[in-house]
C-alpha atoms as a PDB file:
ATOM      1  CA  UNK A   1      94.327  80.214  56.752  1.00  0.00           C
ATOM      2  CA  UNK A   2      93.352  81.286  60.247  1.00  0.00           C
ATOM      3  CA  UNK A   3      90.866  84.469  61.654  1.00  0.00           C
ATOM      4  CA  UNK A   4      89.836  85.440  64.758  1.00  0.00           C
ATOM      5  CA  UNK A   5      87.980  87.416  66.958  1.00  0.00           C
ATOM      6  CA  UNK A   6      90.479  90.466  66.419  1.00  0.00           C
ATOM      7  CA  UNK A   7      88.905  91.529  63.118  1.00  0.00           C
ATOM      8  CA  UNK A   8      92.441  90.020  61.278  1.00  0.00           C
ATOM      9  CA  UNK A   9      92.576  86.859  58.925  1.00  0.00           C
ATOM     10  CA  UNK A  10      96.228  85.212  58.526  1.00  0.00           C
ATOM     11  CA  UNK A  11      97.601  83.040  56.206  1.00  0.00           C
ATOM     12  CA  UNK A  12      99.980  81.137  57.361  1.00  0.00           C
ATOM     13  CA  UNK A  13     103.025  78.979  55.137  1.00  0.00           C
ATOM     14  CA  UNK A  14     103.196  75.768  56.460  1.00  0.00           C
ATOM     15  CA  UNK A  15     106.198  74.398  55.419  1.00  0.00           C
ATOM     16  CA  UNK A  16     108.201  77.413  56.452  1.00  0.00           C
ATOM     17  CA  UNK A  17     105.923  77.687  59.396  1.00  0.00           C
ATOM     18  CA  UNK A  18     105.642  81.883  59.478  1.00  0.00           C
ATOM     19  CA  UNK A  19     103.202  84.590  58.576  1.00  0.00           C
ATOM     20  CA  UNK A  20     102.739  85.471  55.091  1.00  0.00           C
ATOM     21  CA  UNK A  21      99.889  87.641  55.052  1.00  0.00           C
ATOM     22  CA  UNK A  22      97.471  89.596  57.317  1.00  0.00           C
ATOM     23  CA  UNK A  23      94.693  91.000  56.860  1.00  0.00           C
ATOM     24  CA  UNK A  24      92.018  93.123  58.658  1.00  0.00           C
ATOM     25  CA  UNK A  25      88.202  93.846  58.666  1.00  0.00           C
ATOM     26  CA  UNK A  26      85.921  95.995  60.417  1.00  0.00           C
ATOM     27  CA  UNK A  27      84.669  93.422  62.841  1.00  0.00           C
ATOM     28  CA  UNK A  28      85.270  90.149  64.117  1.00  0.00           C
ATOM     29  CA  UNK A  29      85.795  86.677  61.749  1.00  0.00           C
ATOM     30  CA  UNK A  30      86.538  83.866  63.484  1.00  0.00           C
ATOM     31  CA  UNK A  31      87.271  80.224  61.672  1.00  0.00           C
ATOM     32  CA  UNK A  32      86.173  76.953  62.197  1.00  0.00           C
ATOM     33  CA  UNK A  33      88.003  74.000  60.022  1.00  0.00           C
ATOM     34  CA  UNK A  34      86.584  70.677  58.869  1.00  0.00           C
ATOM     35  CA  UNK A  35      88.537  68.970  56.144  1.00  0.00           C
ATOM     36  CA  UNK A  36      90.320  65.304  55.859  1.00  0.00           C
ATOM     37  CA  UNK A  37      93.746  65.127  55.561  1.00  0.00           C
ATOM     38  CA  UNK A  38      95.897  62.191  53.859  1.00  0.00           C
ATOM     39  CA  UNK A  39      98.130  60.766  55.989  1.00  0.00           C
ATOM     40  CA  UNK A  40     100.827  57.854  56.235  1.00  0.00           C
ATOM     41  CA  UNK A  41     100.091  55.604  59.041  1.00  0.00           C
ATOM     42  CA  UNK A  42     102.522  51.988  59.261  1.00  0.00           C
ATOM     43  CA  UNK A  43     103.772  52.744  55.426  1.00  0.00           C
ATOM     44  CA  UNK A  44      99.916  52.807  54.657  1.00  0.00           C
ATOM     45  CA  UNK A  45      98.270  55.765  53.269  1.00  0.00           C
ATOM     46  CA  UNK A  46      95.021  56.664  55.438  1.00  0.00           C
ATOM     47  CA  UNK A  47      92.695  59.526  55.777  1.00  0.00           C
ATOM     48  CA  UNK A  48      92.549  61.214  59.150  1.00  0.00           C
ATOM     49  CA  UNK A  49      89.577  63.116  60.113  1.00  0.00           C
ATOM     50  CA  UNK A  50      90.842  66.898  61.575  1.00  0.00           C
ATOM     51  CA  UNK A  51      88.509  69.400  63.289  1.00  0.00           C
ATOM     52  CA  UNK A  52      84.946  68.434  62.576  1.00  0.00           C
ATOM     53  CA  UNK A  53      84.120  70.462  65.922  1.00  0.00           C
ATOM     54  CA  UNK A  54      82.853  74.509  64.017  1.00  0.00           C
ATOM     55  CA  UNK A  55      83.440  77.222  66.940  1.00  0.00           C
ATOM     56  CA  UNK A  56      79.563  78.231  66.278  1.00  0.00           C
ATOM     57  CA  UNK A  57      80.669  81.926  65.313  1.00  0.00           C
ATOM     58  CA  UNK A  58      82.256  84.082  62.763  1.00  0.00           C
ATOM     59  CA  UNK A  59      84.544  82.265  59.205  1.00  0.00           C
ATOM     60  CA  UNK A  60      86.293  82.613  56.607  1.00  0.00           C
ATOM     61  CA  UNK A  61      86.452  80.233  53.347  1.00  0.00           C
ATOM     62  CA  UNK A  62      89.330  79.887  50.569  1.00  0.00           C
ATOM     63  CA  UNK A  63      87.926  79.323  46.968  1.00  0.00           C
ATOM     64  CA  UNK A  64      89.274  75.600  45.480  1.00  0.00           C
ATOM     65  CA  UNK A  65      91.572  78.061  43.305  1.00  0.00           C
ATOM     66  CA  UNK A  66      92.798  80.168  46.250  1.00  0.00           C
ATOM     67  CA  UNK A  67      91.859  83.605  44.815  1.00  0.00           C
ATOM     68  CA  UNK A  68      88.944  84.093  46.684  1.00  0.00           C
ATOM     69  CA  UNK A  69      87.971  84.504  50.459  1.00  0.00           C
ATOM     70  CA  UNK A  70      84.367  84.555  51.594  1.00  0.00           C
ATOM     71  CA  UNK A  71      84.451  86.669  55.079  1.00  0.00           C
ATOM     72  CA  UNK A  72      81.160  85.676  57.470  1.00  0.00           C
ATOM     73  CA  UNK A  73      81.181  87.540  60.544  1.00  0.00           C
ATOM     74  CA  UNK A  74      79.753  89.662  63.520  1.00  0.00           C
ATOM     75  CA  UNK A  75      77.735  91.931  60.484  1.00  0.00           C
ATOM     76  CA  UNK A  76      74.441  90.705  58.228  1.00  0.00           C
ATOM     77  CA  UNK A  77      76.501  91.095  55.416  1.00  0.00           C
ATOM     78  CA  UNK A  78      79.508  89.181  54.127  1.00  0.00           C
ATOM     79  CA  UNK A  79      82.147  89.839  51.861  1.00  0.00           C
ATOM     80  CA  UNK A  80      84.135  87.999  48.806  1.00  0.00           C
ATOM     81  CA  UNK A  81      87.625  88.966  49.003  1.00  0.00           C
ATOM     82  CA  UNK A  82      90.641  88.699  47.228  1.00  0.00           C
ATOM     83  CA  UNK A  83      92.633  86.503  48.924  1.00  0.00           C
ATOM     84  CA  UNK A  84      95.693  88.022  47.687  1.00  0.00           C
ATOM     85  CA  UNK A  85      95.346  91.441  48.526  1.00  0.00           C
ATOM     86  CA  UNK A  86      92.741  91.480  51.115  1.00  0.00           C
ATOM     87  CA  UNK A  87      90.543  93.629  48.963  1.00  0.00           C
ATOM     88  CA  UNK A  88      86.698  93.676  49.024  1.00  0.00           C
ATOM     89  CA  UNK A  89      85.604  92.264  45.565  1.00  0.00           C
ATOM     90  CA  UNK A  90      81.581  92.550  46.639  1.00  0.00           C
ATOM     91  CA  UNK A  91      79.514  92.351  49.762  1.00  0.00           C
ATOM     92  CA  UNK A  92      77.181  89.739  50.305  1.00  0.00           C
ATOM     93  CA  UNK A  93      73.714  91.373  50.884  1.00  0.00           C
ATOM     94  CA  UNK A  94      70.742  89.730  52.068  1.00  0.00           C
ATOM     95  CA  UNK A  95      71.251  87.971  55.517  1.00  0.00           C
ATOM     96  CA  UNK A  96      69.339  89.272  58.128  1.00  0.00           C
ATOM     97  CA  UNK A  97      71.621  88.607  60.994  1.00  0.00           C
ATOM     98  CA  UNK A  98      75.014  88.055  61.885  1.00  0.00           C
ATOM     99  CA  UNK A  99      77.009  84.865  60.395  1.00  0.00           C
ATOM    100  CA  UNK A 100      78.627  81.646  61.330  1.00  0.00           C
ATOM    101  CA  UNK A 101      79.446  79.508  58.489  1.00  0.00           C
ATOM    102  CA  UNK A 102      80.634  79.621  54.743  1.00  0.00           C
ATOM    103  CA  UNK A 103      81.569  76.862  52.215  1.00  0.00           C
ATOM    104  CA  UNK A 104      82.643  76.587  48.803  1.00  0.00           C
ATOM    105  CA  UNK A 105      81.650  74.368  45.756  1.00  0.00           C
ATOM    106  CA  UNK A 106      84.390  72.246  44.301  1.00  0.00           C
ATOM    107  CA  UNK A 107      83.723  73.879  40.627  1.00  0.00           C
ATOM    108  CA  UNK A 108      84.803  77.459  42.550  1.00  0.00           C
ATOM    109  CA  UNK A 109      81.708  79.394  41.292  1.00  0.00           C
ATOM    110  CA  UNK A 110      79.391  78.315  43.988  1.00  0.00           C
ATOM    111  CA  UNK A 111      79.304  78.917  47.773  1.00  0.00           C
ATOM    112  CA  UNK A 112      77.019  78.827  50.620  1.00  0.00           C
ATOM    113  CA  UNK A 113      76.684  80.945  53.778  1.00  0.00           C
ATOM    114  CA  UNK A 114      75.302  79.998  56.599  1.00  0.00           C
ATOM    115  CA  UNK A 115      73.099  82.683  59.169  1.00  0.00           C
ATOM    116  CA  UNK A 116      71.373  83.172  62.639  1.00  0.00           C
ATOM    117  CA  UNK A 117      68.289  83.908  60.580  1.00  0.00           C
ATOM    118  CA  UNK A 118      68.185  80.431  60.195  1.00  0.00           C
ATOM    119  CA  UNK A 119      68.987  80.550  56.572  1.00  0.00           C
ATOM    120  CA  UNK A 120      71.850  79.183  54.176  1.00  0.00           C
ATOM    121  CA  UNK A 121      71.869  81.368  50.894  1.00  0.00           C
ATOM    122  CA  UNK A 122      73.647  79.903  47.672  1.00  0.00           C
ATOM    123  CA  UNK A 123      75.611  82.145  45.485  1.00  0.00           C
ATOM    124  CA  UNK A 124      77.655  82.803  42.537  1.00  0.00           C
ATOM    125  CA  UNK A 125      80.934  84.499  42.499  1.00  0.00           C
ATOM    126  CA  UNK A 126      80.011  85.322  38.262  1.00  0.00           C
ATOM    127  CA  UNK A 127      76.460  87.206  39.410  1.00  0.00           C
ATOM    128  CA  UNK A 128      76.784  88.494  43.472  1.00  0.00           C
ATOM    129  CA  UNK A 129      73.762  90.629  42.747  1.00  0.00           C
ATOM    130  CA  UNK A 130      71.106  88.460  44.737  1.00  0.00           C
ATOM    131  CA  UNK A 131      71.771  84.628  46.387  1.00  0.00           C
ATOM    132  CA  UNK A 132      71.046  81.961  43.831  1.00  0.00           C
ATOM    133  CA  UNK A 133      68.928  80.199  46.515  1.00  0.00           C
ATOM    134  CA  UNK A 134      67.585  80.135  49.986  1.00  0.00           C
ATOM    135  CA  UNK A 135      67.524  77.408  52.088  1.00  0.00           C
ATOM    136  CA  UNK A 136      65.587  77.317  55.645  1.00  0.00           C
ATOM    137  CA  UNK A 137      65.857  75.936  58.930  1.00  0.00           C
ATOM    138  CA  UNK A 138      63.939  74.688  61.562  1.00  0.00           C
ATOM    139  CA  UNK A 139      65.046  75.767  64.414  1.00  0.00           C
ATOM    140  CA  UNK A 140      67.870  78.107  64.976  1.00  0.00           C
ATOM    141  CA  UNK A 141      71.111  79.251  62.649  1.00  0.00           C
ATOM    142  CA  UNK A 142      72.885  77.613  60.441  1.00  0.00           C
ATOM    143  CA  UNK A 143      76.125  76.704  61.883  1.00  0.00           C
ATOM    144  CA  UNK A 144      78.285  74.312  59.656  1.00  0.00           C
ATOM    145  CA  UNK A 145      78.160  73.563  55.895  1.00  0.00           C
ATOM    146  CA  UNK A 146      80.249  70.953  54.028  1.00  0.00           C
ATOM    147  CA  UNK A 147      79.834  69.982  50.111  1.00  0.00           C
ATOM    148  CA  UNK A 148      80.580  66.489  49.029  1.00  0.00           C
ATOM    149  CA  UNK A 149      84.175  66.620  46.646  1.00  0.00           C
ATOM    150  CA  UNK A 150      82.359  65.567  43.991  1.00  0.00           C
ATOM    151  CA  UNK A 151      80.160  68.724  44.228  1.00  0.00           C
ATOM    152  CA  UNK A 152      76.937  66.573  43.969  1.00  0.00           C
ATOM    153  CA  UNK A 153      75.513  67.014  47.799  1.00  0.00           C
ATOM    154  CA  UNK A 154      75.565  69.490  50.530  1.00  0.00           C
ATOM    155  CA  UNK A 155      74.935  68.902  53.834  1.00  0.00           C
ATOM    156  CA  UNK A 156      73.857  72.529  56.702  1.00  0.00           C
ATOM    157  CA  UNK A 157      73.709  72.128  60.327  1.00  0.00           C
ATOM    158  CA  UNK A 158      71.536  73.598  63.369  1.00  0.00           C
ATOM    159  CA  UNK A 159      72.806  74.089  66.543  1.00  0.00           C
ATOM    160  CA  UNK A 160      70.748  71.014  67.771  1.00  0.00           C
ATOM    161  CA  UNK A 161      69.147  67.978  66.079  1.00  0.00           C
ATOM    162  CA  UNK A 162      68.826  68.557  62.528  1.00  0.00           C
ATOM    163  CA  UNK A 163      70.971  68.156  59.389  1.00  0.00           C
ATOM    164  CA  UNK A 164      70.018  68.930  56.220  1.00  0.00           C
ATOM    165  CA  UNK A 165      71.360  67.411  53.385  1.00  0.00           C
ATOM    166  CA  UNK A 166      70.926  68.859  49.638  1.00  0.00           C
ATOM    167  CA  UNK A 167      71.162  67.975  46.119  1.00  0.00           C
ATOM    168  CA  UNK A 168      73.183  70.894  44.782  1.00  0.00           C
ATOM    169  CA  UNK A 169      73.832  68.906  41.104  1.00  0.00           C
ATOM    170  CA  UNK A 170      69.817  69.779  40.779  1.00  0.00           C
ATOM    171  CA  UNK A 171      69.039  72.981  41.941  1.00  0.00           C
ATOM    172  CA  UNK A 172      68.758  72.111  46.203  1.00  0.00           C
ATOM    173  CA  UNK A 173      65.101  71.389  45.481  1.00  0.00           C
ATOM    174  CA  UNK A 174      65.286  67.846  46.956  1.00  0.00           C
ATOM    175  CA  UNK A 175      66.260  67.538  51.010  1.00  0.00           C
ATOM    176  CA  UNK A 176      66.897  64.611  53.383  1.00  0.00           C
ATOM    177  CA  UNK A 177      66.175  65.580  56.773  1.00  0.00           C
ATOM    178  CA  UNK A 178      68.210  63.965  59.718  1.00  0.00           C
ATOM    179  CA  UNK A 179      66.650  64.410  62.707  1.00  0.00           C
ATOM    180  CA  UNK A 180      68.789  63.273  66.510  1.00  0.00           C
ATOM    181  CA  UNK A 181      69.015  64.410  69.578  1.00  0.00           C
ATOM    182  CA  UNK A 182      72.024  66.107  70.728  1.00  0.00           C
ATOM    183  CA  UNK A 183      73.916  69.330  70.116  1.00  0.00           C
ATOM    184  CA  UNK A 184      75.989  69.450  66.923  1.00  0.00           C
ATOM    185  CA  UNK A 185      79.758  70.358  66.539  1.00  0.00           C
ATOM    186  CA  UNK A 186      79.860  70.257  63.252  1.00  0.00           C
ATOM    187  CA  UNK A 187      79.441  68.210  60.077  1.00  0.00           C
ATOM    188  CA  UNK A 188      81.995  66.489  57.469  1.00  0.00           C
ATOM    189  CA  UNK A 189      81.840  64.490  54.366  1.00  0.00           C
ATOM    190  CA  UNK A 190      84.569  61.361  53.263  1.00  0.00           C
ATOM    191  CA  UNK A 191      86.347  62.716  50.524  1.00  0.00           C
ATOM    192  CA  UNK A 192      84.846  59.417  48.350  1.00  0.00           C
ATOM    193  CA  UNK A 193      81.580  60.879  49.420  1.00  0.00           C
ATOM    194  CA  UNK A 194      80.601  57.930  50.884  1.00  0.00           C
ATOM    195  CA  UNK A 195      79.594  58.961  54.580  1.00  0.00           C
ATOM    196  CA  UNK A 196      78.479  62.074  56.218  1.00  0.00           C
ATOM    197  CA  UNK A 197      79.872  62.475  59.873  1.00  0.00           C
ATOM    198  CA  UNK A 198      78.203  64.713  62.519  1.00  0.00           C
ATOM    199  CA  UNK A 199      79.963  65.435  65.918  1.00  0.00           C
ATOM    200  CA  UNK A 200      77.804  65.416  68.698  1.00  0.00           C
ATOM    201  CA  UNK A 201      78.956  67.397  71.428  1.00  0.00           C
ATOM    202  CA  UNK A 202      76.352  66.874  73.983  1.00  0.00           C
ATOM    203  CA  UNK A 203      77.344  65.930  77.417  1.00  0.00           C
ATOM    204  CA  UNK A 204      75.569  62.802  77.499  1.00  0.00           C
ATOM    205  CA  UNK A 205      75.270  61.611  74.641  1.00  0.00           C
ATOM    206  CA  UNK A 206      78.532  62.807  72.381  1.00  0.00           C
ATOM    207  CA  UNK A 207      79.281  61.138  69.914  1.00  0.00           C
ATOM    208  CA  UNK A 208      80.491  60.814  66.749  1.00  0.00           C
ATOM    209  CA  UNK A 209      77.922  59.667  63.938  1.00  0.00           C
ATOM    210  CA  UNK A 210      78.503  57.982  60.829  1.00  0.00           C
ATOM    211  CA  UNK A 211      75.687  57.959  57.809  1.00  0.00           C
ATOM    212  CA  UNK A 212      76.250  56.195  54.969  1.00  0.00           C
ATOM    213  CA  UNK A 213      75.124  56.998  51.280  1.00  0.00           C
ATOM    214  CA  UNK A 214      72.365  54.847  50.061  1.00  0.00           C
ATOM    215  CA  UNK A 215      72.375  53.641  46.449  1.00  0.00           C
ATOM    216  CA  UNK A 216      69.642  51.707  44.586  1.00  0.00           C
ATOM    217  CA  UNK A 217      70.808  49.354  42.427  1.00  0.00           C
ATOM    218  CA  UNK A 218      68.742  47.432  39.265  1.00  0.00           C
ATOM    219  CA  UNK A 219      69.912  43.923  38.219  1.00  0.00           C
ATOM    220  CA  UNK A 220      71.325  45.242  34.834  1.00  0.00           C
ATOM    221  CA  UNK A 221      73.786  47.990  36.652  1.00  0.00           C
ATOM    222  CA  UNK A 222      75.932  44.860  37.017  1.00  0.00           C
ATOM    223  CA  UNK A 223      76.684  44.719  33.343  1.00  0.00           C
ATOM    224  CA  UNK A 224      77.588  48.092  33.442  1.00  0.00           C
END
């Protein structure tokens, strides 16, 4: 799935390697892609980390089933789609300015969108009538969001020096702050959930950083 700056969103087939659908909005959408993919390196299976940098402007996001599209753009309000038809299900009011990210939940119901009013609203595709929550930044829009596969975290990027990482299982009420210098690229979780990666694009100090999940273990969790 690929949009652009032309107003159009394309799905491509990838095995046949041609166009098998196209479809157009009233103003621009423009993707950004951050996913792992398995590969097979020297007989061994690996994961391979693929485009963690986000264009910082318009996307577009499949559901986990493939039915539905979320459209973010160059317009306050989004759209949930159907992905095969290109028909608008429901707009997405309540944004304030124009868009530049969009992620889904791995149970399909939930997904987040992510603003220039320095916001990142939560919704349900079963209730689109208002955002389930509203999540703020500090300093400017919101510019990549990534959940963990197991559904239990999500992490929202700034432009510049801040990542915020959720607990989506309860509610987004709890928040770890990480706070660098350095412009971001985008953000990425392993798909054990493991470690969040953030690309640092910054001239001098780019980078690629690697935070690992804390646990706290008791004595007794060994008998477990």
């Amino acid at each position: 799935m690929a949009s652009n700056n032309d107003c159009g969103v394309r799905d491509f087939d990838m095995e046949r390697f041609h166009l098998s659908k196209h479809f157009s909005f009233p103003w621009p959408v423009n993707v950004s892609i951050s996913y792992y993919s398995k590969v097979v390196h020297e007989g061994a299976p690996a994961y391979a980390l693929l485009g963690i940098m986000d264009d910082g402007n318009r996307h577009t996001s499949l559901s986990p089933d493939g039915k539905l599209l979320v459209i973010v753009g160059d317009n306050p309000d989004g759209i949930l789609v159907d992905s095969q038809t290109g028909k608008t299900i429901r707009p997405l009011c309540g944004h304030l300015d124009f868009s530049f990210a969009s992620a889904w939940h791995p149970d399909g119901n939930i997904f987040a969108t992510g603003n220039q009013d320095k916001t990142c609203r939560i919704w349900d595709a079963r209730n689109l009538s208002k955002s389930v929550a509203v999540l703020k930044g500090n300093l400017g829009a919101i510019r990549s969001i990534r959940f963990t596969s197991d559904g239990r975290f999500m992490a929202m990027a700034e432009p510049a020096d801040f990542v915020h990482v959720y607990d989506a299982k309860n509610g987004y009420e709890k928040e770890q702050e990480i706070d660098f210098f350095g412009e971001i690229s985008g953000v990425s979780f392993s798909p054990d959930t493991e470690s969040l990666f953030i690309g640092v694009w910054d001239r001098t100090y780019g980078s690629l950083l690697q935070y690992n999940r804390c646990r706290n273990y008791l004595y007794l969790d060994s008998l477990l």
